[in-house]
N, C-alpha and C. Protein backbone atom coordinates (compact mmCIF):
# COMPACT_ATOMS: atom_id res chain seq x y z
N UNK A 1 -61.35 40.50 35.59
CA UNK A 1 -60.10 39.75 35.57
C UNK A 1 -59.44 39.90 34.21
N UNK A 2 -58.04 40.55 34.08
CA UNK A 2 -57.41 40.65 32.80
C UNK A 2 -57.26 39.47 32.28
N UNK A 3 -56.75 38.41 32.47
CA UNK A 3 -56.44 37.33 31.83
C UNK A 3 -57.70 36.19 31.56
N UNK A 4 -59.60 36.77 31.86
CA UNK A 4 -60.27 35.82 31.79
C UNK A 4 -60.67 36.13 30.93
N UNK A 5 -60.46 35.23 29.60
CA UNK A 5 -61.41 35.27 27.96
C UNK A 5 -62.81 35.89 28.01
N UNK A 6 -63.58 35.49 28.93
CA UNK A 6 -65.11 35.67 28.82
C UNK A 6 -64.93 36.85 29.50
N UNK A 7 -64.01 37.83 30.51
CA UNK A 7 -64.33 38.97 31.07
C UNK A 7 -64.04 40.04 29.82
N UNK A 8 -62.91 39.75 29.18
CA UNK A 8 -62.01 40.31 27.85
C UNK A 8 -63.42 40.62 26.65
N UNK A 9 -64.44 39.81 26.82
CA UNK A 9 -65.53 39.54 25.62
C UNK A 9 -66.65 40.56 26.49
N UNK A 10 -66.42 40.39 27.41
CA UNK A 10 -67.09 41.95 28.71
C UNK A 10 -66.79 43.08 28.10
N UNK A 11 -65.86 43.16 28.37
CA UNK A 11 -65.00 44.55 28.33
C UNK A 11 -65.04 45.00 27.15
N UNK A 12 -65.19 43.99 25.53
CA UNK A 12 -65.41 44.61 23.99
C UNK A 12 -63.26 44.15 23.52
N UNK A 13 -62.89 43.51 24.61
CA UNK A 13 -61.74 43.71 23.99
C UNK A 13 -61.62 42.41 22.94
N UNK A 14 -62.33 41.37 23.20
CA UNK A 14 -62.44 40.33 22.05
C UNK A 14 -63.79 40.59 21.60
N UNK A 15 -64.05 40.63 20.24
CA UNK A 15 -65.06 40.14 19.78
C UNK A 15 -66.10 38.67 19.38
N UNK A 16 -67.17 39.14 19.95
CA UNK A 16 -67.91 37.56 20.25
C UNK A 16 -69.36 38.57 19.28
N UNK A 17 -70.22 37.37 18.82
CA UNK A 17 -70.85 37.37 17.80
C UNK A 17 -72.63 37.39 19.06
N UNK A 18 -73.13 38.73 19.50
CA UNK A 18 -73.74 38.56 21.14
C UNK A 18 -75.24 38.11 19.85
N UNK A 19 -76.15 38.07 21.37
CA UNK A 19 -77.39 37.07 20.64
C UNK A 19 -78.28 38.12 21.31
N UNK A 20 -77.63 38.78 22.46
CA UNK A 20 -78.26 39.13 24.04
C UNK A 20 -77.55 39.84 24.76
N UNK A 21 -77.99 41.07 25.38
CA UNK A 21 -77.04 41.88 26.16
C UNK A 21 -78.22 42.86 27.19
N UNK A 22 -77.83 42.76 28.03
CA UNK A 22 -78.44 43.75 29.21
C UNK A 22 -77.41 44.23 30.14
N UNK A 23 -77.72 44.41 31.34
CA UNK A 23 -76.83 45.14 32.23
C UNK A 23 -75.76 44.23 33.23
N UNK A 24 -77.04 42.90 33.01
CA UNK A 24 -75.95 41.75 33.73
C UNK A 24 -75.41 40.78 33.34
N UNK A 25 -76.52 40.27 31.70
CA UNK A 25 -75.61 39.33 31.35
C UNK A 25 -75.13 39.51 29.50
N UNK A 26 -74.41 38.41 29.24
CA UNK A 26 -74.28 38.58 27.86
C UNK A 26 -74.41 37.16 27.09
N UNK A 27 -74.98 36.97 25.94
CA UNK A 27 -75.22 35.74 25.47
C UNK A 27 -74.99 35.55 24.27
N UNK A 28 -73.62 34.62 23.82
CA UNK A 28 -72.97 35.32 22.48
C UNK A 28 -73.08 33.50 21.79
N UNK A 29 -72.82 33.34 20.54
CA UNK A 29 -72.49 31.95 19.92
C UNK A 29 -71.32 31.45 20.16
N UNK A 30 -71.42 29.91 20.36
CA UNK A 30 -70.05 29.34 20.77
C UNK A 30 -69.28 29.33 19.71
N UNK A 31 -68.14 29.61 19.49
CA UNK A 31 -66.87 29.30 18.86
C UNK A 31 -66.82 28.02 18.08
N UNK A 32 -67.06 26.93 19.08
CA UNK A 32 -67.02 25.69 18.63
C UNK A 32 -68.12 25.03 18.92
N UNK A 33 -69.32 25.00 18.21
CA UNK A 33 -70.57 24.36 18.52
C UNK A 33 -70.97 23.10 18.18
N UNK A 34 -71.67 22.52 19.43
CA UNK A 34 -71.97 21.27 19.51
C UNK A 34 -72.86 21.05 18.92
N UNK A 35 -74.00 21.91 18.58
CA UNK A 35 -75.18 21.44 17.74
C UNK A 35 -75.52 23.04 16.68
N UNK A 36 -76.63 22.97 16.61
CA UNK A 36 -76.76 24.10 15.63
C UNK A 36 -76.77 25.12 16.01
N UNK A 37 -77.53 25.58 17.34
CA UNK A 37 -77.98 26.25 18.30
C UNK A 37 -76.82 26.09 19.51
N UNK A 38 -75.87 26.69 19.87
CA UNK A 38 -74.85 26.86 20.80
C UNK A 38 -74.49 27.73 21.46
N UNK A 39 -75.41 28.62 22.21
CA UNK A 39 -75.05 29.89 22.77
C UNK A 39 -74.32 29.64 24.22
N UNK A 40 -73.56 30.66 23.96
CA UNK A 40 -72.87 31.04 25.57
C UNK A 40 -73.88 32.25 26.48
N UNK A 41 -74.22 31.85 27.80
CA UNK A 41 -74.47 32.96 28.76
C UNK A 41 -73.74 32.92 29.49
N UNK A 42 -72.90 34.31 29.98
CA UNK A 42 -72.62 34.46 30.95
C UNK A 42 -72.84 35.80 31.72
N UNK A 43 -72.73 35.88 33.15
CA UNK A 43 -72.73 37.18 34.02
C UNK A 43 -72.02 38.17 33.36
N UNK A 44 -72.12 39.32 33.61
CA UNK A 44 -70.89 40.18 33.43
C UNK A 44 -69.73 40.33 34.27
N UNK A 45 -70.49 39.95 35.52
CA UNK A 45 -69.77 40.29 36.76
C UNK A 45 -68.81 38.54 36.64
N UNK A 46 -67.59 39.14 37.38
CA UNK A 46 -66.97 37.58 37.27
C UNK A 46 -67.03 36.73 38.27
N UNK A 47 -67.81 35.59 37.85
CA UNK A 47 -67.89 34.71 39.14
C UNK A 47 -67.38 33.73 38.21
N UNK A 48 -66.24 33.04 39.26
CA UNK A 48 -65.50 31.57 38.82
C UNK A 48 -66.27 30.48 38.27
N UNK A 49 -67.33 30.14 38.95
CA UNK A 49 -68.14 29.04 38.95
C UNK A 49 -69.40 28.56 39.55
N UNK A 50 -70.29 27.83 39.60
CA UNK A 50 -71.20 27.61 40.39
C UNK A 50 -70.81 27.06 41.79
N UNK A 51 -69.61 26.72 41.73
CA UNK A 51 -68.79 26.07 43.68
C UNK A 51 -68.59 27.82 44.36
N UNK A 52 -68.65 28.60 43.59
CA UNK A 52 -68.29 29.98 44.62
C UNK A 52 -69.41 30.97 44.41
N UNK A 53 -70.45 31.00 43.82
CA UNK A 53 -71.68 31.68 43.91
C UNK A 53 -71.92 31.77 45.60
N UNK A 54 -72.51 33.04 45.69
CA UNK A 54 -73.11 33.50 47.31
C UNK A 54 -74.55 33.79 46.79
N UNK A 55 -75.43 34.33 47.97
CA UNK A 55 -76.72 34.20 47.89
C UNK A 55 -76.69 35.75 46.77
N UNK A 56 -75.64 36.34 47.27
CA UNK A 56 -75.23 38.04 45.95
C UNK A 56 -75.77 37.75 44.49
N UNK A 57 -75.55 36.39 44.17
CA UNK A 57 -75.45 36.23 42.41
C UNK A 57 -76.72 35.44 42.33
N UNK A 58 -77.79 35.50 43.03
CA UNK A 58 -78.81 34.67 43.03
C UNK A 58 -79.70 35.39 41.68
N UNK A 59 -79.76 36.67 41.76
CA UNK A 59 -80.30 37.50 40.93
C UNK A 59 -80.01 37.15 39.27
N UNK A 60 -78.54 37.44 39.73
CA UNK A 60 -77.82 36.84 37.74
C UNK A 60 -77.98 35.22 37.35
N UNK A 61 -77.80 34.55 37.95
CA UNK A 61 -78.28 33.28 37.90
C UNK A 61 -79.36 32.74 37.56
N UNK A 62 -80.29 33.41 38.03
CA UNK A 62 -81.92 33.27 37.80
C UNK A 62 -82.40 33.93 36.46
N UNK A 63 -81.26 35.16 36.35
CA UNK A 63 -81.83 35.87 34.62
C UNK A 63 -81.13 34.38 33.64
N UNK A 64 -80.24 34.10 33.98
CA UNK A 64 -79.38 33.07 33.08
C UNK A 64 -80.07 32.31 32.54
N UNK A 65 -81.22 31.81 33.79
CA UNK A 65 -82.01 30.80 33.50
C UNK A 65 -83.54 31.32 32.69
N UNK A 66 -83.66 31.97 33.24
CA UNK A 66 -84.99 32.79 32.74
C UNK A 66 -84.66 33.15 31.06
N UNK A 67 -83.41 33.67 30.58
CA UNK A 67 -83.68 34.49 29.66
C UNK A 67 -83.13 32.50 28.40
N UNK A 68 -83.21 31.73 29.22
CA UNK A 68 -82.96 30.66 28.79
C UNK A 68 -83.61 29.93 27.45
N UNK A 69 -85.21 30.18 27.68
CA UNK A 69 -85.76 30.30 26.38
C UNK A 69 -85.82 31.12 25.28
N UNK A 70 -86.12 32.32 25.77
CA UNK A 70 -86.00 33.46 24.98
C UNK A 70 -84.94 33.18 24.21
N UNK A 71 -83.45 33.19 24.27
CA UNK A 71 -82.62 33.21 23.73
C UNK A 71 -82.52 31.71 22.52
N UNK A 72 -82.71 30.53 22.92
CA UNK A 72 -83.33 29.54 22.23
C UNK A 72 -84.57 29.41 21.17
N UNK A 73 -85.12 30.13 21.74
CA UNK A 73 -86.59 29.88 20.54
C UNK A 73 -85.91 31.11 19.43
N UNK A 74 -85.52 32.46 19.96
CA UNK A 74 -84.51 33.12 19.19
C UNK A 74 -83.39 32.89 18.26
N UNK A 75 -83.07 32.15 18.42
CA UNK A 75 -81.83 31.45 17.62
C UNK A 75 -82.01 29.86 17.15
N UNK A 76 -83.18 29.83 17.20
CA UNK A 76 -84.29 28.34 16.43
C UNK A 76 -83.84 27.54 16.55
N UNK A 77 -84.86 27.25 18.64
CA UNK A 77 -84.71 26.17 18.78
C UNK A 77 -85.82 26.12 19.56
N UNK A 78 -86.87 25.98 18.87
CA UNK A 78 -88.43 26.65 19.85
C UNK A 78 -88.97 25.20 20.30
N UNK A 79 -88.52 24.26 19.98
CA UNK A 79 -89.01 22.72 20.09
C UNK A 79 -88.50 22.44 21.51
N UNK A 80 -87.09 22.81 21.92
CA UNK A 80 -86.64 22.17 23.38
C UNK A 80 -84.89 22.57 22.79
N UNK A 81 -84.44 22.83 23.95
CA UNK A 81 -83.15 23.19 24.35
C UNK A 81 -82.80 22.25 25.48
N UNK A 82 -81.23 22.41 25.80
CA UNK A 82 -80.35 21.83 27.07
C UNK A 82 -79.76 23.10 27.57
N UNK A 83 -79.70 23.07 28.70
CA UNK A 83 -78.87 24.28 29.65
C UNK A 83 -77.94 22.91 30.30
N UNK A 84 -76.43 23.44 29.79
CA UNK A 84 -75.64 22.97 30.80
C UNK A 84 -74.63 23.86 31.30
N UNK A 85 -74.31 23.66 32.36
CA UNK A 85 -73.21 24.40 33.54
C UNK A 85 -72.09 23.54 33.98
N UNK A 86 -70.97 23.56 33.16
CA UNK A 86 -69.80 22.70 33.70
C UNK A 86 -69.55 23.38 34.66
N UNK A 87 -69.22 22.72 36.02
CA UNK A 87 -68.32 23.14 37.32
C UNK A 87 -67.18 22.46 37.46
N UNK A 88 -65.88 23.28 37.42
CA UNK A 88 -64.87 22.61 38.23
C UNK A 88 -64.11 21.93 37.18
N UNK A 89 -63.33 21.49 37.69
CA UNK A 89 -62.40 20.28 36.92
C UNK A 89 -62.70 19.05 36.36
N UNK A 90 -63.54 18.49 38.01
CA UNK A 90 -64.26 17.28 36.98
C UNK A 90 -65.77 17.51 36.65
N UNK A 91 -66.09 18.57 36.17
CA UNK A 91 -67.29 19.06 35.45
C UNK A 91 -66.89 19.57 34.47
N UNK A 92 -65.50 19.29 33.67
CA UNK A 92 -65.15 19.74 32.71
C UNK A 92 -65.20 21.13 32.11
N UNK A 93 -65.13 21.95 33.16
CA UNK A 93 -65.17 23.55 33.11
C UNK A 93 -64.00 23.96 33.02
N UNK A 94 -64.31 24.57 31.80
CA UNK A 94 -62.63 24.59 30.46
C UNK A 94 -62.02 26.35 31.07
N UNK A 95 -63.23 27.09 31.29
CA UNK A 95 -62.94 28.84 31.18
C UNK A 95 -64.11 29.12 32.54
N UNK A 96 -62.37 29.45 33.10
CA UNK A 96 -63.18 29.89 34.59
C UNK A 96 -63.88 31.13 35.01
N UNK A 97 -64.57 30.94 34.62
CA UNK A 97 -66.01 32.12 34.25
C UNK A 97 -67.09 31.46 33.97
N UNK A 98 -68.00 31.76 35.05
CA UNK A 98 -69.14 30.76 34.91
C UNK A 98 -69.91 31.37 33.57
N UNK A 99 -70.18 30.28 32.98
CA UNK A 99 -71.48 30.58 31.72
C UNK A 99 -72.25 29.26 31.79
N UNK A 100 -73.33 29.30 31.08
CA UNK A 100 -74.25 28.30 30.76
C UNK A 100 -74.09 28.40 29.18
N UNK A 101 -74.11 26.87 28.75
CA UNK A 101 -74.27 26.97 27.49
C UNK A 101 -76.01 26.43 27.25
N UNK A 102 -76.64 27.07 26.00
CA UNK A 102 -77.73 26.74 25.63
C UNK A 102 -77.74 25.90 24.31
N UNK A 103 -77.70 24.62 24.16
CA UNK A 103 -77.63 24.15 23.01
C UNK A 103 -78.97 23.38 22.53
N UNK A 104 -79.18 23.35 21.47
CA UNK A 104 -80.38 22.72 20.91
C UNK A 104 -80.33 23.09 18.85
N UNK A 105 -81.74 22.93 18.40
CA UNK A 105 -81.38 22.83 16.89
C UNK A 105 -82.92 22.07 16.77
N UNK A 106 -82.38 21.94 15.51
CA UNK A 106 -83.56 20.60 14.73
C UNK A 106 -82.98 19.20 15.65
N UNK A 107 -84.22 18.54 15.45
CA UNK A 107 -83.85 16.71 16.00
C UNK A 107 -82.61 16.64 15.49
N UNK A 108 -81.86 15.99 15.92
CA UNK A 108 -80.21 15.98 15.82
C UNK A 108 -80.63 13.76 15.10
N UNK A 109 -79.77 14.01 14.28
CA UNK A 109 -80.21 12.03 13.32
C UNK A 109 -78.95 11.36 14.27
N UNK A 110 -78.08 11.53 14.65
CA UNK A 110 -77.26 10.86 15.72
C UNK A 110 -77.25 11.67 16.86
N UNK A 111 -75.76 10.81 17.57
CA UNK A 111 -75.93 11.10 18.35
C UNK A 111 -76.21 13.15 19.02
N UNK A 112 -77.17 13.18 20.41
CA UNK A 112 -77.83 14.40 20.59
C UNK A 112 -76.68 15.54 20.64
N UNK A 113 -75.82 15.13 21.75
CA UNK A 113 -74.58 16.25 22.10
C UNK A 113 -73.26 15.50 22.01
N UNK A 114 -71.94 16.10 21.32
CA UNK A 114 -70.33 15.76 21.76
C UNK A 114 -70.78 16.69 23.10
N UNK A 115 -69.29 16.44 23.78
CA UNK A 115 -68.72 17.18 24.47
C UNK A 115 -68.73 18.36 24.48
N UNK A 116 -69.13 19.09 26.12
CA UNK A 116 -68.92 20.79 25.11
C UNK A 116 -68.66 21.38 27.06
């Protein structure tokens, strides 16, 4: 999709700062991070969201999750991470391109997560 930020960061036409790259997905640092540890995963392939996944993307979905630690204890956060998946509008899913964000860090002294 020309006009989707995260396909544009596919394609090499924006530059994103990657953590992680294989054939299906890519896993770069957030822009605006909620904690110390803020990575973006997403597919390569463009799927809108978790409301339009078919049994097709079961495969990429499952690396998302799988490569979930790896990428965390990698970018030091070997104690415990959060995987979240905004869906939709009222799941506050800002960029319609599904990703998971992986956030975590040292014990956080307030509060754990803003908004993200």
């Amino acid at each position: 999709m020309s006009d989707c930020i995260f396909c544009r960061i596919v394609d090499g036409q924006i530059p994103a700062k990657k953590v992680f790259e294989d054939e299906d997905i890519i896993a770069f640092n957030d822009i605006n991070p909620a904690r110390p540890v803020h990575v973006l995963v997403i597919p390569k392939k463009h799927i809108t969201s978790l409301a339009t996944v078919t049994p097709e993307d079961a495969p990429i979905l499952g690396k998302v999750l799988l490569k979930a630690n790896e990428i965390a204890t990698a970018q030091g956060s070997p104690d415990g991470f959060r995987v979240i998946i905004n869906t939709g509008r009222v799941g506050q899913q800002e960029v319609q391109h599904l990703h998971a964000h992986i956030v975590g860090g040292p014990d956080p002294v307030g509060p754990m997560l803003k908004r993200i």
